[in-house]
N, C-alpha and C. Protein backbone atom coordinates (compact mmCIF):
# COMPACT_ATOMS: atom_id res chain seq x y z
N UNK A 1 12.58 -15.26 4.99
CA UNK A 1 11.22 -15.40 5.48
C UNK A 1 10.25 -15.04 4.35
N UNK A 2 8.92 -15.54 4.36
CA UNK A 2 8.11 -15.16 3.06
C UNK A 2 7.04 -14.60 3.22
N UNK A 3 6.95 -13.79 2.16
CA UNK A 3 6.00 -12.45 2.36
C UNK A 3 4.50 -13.03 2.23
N UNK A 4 3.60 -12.55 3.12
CA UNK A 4 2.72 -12.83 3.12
C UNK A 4 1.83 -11.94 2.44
N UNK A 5 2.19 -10.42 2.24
CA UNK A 5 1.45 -9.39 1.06
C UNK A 5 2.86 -8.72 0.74
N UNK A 6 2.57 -9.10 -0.65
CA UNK A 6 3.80 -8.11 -1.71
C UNK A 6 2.77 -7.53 -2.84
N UNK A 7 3.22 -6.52 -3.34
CA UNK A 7 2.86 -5.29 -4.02
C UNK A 7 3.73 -4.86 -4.70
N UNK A 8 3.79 -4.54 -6.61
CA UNK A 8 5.21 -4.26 -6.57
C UNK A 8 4.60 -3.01 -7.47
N UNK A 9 5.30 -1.49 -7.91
CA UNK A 9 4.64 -0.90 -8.99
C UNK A 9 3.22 -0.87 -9.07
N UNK A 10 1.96 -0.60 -8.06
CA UNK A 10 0.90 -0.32 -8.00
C UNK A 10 0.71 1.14 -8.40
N UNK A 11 0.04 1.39 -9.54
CA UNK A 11 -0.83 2.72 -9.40
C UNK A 11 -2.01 2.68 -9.56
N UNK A 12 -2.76 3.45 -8.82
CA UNK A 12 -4.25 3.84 -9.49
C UNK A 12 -4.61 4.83 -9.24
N UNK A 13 -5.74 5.62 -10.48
CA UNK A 13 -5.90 6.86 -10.43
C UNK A 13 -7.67 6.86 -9.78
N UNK A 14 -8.33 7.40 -9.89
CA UNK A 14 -9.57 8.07 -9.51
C UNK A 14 -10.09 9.00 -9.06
N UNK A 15 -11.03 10.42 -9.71
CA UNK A 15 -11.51 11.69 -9.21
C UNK A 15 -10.77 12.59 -8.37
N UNK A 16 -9.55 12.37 -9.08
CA UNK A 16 -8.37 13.21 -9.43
C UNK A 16 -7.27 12.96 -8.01
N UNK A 17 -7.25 11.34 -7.33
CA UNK A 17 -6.68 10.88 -6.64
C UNK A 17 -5.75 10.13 -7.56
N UNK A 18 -4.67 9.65 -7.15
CA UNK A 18 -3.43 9.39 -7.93
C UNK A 18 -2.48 8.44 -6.66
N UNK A 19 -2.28 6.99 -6.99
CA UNK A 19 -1.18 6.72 -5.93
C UNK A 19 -0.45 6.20 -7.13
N UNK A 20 1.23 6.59 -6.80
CA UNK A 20 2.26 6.35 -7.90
C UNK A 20 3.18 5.04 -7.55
N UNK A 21 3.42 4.38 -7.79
CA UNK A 21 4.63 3.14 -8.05
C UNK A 21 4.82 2.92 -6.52
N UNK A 22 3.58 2.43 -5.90
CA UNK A 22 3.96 1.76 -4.51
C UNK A 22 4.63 0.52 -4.94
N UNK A 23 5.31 0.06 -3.91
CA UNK A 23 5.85 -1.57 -3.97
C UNK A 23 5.51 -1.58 -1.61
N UNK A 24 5.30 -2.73 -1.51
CA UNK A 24 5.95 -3.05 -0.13
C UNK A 24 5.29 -4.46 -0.10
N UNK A 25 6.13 -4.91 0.94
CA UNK A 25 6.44 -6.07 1.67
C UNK A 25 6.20 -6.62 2.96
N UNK A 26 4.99 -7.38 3.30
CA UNK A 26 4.98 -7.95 4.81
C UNK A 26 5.40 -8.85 5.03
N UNK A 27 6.28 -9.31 5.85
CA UNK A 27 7.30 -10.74 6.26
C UNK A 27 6.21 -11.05 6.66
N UNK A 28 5.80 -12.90 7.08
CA UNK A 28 5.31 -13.54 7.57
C UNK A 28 5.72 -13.77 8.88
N UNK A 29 4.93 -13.43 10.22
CA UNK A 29 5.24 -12.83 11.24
C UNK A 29 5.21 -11.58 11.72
N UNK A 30 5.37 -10.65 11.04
CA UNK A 30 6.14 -9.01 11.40
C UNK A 30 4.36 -8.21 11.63
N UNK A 31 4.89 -7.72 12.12
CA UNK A 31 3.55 -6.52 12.83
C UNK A 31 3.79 -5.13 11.86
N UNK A 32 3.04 -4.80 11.10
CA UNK A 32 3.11 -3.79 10.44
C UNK A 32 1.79 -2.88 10.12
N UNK A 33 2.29 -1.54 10.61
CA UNK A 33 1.56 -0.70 10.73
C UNK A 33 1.18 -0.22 9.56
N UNK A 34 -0.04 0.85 8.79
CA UNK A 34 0.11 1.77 7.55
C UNK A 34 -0.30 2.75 8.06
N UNK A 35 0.26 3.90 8.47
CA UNK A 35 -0.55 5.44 8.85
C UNK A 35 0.23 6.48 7.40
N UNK A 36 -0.79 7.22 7.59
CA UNK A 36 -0.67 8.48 6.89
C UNK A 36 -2.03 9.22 7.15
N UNK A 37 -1.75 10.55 6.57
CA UNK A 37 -2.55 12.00 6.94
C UNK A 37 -3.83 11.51 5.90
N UNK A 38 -4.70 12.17 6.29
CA UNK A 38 -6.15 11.93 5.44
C UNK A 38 -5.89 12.32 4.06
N UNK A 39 -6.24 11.56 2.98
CA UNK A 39 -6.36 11.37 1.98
C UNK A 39 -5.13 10.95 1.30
N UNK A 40 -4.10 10.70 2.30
CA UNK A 40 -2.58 9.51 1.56
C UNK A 40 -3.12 8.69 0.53
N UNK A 41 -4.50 7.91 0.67
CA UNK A 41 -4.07 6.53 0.15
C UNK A 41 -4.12 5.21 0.34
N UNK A 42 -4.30 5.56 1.77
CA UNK A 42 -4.35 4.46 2.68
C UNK A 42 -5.75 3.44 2.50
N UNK A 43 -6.99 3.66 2.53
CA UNK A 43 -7.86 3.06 2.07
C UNK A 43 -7.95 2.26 0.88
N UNK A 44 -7.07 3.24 -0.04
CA UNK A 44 -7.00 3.48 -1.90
C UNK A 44 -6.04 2.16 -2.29
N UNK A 45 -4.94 1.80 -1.03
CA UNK A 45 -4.20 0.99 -1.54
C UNK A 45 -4.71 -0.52 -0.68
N UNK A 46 -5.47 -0.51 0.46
CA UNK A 46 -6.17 -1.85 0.92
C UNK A 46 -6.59 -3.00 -0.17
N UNK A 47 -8.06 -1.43 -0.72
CA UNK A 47 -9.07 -1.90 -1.81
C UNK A 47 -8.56 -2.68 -2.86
């Protein structure tokens, strides 16, 4: 099946935020959630 968002080795830093060597994968179809605790990342890796 083919991914509709792939990501492979993403980092980025900013005002002393840091996300390290994400990779992931959404199948085309699949329902996928992103949670984490305040200040994971989660915004950081949308943008």
């Amino acid at each position: 099946m083919e991914n509709v968002i792939e990501l492979q080795h993403v980092y980025k830093a900013f005002k002393g935020f840091e996300l390290k060597d994400l990779s992931i994968s959404v199948k085309k179809g699949f329902v996928t959630g992103f949670i984490g605790g305040n200040g994971a990342g989660k915004s950081t890796t949308i943008k």
